[in-house]
PDB file of N, CA and C in Angstrom:
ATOM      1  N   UNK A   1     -29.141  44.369  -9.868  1.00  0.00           N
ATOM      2  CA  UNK A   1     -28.186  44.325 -10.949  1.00  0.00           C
ATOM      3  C   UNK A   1     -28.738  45.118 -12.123  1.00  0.00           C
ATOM      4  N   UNK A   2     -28.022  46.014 -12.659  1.00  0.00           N
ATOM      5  CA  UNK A   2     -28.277  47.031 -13.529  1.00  0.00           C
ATOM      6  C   UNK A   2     -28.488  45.968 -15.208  1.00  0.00           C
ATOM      7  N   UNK A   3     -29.210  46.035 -15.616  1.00  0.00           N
ATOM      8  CA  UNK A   3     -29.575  45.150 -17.028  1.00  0.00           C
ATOM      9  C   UNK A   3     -28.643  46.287 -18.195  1.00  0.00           C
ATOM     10  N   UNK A   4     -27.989  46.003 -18.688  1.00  0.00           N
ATOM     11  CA  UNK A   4     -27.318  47.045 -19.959  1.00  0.00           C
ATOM     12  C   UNK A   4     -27.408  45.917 -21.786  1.00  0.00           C
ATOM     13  N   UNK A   5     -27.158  47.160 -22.327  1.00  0.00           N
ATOM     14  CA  UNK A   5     -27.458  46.840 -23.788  1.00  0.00           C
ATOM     15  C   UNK A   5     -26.459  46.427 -24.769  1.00  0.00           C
ATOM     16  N   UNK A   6     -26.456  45.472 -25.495  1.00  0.00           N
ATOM     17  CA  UNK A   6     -25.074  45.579 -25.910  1.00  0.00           C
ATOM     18  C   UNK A   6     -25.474  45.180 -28.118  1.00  0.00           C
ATOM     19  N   UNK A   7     -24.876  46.370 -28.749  1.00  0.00           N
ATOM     20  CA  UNK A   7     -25.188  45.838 -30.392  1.00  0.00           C
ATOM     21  C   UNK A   7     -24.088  45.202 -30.606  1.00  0.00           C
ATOM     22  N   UNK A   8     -24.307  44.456 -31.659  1.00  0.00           N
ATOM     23  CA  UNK A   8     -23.283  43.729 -32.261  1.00  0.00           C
ATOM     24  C   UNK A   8     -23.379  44.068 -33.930  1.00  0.00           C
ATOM     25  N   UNK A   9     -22.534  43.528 -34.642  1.00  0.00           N
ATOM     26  CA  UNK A   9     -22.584  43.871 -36.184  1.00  0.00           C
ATOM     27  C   UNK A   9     -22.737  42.430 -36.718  1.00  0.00           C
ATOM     28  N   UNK A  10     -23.074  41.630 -37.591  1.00  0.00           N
ATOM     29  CA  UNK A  10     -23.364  40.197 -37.526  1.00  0.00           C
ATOM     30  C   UNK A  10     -23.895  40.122 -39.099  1.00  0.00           C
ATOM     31  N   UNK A  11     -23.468  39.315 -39.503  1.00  0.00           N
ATOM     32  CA  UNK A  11     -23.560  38.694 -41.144  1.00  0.00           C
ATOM     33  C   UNK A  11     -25.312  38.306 -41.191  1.00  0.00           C
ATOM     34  N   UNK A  12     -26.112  38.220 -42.018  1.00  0.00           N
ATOM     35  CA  UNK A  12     -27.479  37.991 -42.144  1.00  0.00           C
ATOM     36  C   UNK A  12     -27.372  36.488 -42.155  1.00  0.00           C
ATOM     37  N   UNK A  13     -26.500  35.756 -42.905  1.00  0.00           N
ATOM     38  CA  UNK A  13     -26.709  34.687 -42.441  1.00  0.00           C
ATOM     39  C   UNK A  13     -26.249  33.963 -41.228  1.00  0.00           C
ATOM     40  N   UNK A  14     -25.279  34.475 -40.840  1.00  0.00           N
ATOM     41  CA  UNK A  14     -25.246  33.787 -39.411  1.00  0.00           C
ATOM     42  C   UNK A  14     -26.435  34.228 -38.322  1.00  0.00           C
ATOM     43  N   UNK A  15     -26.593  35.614 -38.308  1.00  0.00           N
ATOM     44  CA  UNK A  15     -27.727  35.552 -37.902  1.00  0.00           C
ATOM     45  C   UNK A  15     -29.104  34.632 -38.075  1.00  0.00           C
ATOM     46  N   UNK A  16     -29.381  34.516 -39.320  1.00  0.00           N
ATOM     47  CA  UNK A  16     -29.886  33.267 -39.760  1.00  0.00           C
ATOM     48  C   UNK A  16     -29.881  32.297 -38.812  1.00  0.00           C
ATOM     49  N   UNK A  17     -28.544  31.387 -38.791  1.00  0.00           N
ATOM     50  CA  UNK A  17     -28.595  30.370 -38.215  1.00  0.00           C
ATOM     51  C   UNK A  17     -28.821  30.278 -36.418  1.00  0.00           C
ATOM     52  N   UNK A  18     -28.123  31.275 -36.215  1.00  0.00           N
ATOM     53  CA  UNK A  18     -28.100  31.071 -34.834  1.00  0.00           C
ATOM     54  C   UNK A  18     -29.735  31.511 -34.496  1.00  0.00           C
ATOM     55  N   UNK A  19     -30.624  32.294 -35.329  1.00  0.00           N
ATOM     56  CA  UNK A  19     -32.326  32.468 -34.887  1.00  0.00           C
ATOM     57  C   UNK A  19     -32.842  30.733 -34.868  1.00  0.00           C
ATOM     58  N   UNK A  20     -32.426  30.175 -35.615  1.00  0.00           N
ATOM     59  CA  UNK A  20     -32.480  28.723 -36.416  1.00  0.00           C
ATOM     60  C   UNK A  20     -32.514  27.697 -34.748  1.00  0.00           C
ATOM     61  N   UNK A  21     -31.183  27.578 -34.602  1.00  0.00           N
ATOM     62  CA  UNK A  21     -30.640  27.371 -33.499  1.00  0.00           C
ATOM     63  C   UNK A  21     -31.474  27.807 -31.807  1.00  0.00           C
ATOM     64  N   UNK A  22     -32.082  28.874 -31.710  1.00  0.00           N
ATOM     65  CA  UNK A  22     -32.271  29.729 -30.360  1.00  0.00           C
ATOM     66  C   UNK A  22     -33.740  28.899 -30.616  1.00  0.00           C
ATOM     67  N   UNK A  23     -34.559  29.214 -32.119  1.00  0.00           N
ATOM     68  CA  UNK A  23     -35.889  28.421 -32.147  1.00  0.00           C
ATOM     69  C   UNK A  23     -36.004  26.717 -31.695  1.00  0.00           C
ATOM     70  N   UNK A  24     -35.147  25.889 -32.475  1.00  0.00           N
ATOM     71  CA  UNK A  24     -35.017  25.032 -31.897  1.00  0.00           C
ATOM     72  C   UNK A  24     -34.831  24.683 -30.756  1.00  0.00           C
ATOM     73  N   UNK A  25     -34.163  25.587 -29.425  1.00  0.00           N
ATOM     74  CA  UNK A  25     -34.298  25.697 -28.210  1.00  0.00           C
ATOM     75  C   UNK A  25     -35.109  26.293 -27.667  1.00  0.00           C
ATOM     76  N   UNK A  26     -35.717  26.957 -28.378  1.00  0.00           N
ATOM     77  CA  UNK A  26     -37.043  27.325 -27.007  1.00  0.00           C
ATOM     78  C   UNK A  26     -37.024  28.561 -26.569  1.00  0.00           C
ATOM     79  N   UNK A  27     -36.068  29.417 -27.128  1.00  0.00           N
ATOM     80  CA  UNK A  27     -35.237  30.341 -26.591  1.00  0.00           C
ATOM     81  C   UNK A  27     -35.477  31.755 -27.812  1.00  0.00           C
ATOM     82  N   UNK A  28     -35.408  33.242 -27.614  1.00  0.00           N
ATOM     83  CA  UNK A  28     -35.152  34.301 -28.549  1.00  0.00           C
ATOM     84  C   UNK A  28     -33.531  34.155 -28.890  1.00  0.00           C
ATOM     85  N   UNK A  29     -33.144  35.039 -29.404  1.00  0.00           N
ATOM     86  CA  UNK A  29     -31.830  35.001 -29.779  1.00  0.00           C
ATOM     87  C   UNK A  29     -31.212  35.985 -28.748  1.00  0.00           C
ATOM     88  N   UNK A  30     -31.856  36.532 -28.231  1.00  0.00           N
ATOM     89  CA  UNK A  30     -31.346  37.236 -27.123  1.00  0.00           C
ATOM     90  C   UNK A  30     -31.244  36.684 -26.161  1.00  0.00           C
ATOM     91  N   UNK A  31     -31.642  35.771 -25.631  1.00  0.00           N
ATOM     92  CA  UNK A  31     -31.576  34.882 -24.844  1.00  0.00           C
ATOM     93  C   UNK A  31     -30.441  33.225 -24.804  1.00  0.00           C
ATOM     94  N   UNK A  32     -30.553  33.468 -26.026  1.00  0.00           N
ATOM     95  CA  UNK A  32     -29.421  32.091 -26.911  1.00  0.00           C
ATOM     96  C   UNK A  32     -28.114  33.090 -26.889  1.00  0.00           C
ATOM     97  N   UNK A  33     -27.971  33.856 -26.557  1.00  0.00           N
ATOM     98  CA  UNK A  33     -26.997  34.648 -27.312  1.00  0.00           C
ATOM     99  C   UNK A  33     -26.324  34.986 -25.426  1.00  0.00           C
ATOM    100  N   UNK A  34     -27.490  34.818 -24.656  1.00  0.00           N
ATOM    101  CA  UNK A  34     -27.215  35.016 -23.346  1.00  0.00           C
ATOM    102  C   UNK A  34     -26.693  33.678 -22.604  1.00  0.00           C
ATOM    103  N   UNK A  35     -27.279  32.597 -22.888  1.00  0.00           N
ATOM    104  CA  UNK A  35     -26.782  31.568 -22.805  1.00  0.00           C
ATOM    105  C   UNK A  35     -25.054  31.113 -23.197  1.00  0.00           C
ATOM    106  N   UNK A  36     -25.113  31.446 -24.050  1.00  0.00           N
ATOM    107  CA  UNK A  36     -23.340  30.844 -25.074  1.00  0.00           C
ATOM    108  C   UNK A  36     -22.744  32.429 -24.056  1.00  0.00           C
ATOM    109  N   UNK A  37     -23.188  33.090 -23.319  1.00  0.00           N
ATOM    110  CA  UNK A  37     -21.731  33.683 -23.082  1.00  0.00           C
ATOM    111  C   UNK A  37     -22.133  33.371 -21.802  1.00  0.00           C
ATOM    112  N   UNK A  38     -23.079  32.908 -20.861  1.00  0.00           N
ATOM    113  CA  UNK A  38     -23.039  32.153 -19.784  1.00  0.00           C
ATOM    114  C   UNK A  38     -21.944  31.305 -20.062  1.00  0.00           C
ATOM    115  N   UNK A  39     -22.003  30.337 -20.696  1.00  0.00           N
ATOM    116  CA  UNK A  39     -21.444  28.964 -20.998  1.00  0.00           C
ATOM    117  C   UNK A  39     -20.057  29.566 -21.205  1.00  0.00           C
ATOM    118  N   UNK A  40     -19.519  30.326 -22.147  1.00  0.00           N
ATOM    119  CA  UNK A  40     -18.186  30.602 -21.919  1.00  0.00           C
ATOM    120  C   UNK A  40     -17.657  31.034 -21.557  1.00  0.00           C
ATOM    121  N   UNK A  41     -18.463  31.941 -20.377  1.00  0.00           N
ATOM    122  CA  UNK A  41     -17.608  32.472 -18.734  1.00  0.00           C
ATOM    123  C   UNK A  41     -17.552  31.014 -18.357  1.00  0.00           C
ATOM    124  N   UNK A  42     -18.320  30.309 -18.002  1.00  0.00           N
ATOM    125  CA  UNK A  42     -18.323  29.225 -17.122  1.00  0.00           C
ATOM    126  C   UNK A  42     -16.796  28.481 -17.623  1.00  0.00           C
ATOM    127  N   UNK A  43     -17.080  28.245 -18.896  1.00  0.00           N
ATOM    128  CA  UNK A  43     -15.481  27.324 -19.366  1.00  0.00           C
ATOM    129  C   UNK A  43     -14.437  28.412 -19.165  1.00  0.00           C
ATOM    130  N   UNK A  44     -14.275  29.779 -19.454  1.00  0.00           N
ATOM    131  CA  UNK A  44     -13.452  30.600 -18.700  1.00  0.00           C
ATOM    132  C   UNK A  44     -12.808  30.165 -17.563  1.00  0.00           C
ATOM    133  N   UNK A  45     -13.708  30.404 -16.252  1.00  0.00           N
ATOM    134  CA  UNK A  45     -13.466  30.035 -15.252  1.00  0.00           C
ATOM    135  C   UNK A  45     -12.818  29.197 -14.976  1.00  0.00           C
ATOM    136  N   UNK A  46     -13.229  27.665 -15.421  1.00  0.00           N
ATOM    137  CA  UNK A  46     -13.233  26.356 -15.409  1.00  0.00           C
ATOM    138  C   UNK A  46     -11.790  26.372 -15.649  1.00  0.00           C
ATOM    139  N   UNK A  47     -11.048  26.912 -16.531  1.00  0.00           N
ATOM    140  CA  UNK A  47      -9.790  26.824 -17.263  1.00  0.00           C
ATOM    141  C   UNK A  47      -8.659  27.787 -16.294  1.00  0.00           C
ATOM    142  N   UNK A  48      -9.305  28.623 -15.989  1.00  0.00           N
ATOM    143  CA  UNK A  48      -8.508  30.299 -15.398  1.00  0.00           C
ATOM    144  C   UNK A  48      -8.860  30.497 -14.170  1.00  0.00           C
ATOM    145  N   UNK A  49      -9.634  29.741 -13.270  1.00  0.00           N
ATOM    146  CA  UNK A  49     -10.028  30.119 -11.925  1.00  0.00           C
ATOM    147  C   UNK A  49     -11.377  31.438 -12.173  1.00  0.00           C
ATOM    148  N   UNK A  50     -11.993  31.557 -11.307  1.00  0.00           N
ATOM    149  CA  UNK A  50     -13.254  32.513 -11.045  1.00  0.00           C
ATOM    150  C   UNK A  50     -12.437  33.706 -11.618  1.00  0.00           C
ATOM    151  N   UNK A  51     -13.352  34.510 -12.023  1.00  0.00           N
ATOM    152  CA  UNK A  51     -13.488  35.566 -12.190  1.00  0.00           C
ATOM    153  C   UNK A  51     -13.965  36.268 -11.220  1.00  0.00           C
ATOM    154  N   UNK A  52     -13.227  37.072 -10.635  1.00  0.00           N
ATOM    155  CA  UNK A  52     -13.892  38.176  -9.301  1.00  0.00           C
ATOM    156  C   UNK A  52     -14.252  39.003  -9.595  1.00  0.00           C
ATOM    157  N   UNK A  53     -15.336  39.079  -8.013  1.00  0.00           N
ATOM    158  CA  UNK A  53     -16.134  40.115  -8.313  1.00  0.00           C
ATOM    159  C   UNK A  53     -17.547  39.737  -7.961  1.00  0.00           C
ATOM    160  N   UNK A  54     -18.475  40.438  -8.245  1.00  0.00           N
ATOM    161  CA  UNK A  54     -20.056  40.216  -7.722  1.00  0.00           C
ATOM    162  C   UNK A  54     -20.885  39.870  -9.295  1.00  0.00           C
ATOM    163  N   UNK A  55     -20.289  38.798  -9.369  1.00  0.00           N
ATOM    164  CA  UNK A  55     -21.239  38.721 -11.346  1.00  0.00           C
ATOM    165  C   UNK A  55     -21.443  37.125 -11.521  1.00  0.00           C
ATOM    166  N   UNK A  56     -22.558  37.159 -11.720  1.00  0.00           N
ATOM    167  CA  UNK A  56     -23.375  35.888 -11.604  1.00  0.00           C
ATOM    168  C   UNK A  56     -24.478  35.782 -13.086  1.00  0.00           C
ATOM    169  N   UNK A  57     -23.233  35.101 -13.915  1.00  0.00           N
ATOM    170  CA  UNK A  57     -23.784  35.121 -15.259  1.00  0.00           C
ATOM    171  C   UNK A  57     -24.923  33.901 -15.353  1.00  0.00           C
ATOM    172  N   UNK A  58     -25.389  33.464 -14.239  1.00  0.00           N
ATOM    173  CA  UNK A  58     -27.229  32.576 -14.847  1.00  0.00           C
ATOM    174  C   UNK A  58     -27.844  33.756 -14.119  1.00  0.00           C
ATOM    175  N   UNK A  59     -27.760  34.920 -14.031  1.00  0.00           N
ATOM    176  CA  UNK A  59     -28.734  36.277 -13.925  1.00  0.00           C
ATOM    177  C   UNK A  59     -28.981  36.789 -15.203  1.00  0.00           C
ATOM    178  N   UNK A  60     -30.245  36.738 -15.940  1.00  0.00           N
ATOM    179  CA  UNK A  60     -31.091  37.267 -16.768  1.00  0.00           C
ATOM    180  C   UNK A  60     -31.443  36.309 -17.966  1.00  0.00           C
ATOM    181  N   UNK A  61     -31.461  35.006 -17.877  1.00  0.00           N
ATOM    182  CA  UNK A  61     -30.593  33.381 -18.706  1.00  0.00           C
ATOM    183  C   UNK A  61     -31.994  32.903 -18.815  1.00  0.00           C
ATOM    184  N   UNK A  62     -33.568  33.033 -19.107  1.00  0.00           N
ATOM    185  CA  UNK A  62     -34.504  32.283 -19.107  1.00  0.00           C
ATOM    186  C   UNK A  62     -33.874  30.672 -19.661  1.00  0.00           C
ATOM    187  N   UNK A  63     -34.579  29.906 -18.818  1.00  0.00           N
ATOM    188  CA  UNK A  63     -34.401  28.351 -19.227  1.00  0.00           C
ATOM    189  C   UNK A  63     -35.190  28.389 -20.801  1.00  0.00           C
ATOM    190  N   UNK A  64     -34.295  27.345 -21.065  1.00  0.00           N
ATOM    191  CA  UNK A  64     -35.253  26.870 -23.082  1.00  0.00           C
ATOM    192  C   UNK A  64     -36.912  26.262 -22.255  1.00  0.00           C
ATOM    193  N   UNK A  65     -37.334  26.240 -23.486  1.00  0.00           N
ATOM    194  CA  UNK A  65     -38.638  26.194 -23.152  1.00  0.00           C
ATOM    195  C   UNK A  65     -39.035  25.022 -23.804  1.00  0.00           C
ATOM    196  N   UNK A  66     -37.571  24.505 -24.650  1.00  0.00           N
ATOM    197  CA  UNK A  66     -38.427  23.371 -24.660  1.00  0.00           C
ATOM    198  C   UNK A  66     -37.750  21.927 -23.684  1.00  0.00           C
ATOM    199  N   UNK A  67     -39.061  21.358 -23.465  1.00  0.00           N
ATOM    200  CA  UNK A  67     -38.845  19.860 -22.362  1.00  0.00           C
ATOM    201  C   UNK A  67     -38.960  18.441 -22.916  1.00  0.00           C
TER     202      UNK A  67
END
C-alpha cells in the first residue's frame, strides 16, 4: 500500500488542542489525526454499508501508547 501525504490548513489553536489531546493518548498528531479518520470511515460504513474496494483504514494507525 502506497503511504501518501496529505496538508491541511488548521487554526494554531485547534491545533493546540488536538497536540493536547494525541499527548494525552500516547499518540503524535499524525497519528491522532489517523485514528479520528479511521473511526469515521468506520461510522461511515456502519451507517452507509462498506465502502468498496481494497482499503483497510487500521493500515498505518500505531496503537496509543498509553496502557
Amino acid at each position: 500500500m502506497a503511504i501518501k501525504s496529505v496538508s491541511i490548513r488548521i487554526e494554531q489553536e485547534m491545533l493546540d488542542k488536538i497536540a493536547y489531546v494525541a499527548d494525552y493518548e500516547g499518540r503524535s498528531v499524525n497519528s491522532h489525526v489517523l485514528v479520528l479518520i479511521r473511526e469515521n470511515i468506520k461510522a461511515f460504513e456502519e451507517a452507509n454499508g462498506v465502502i468498496e474496494g481494497n482499503i483497510n483504514p487500521d493500515v498505518n494507525v500505531k496503537p496509543t501508547r498509553k496502557q
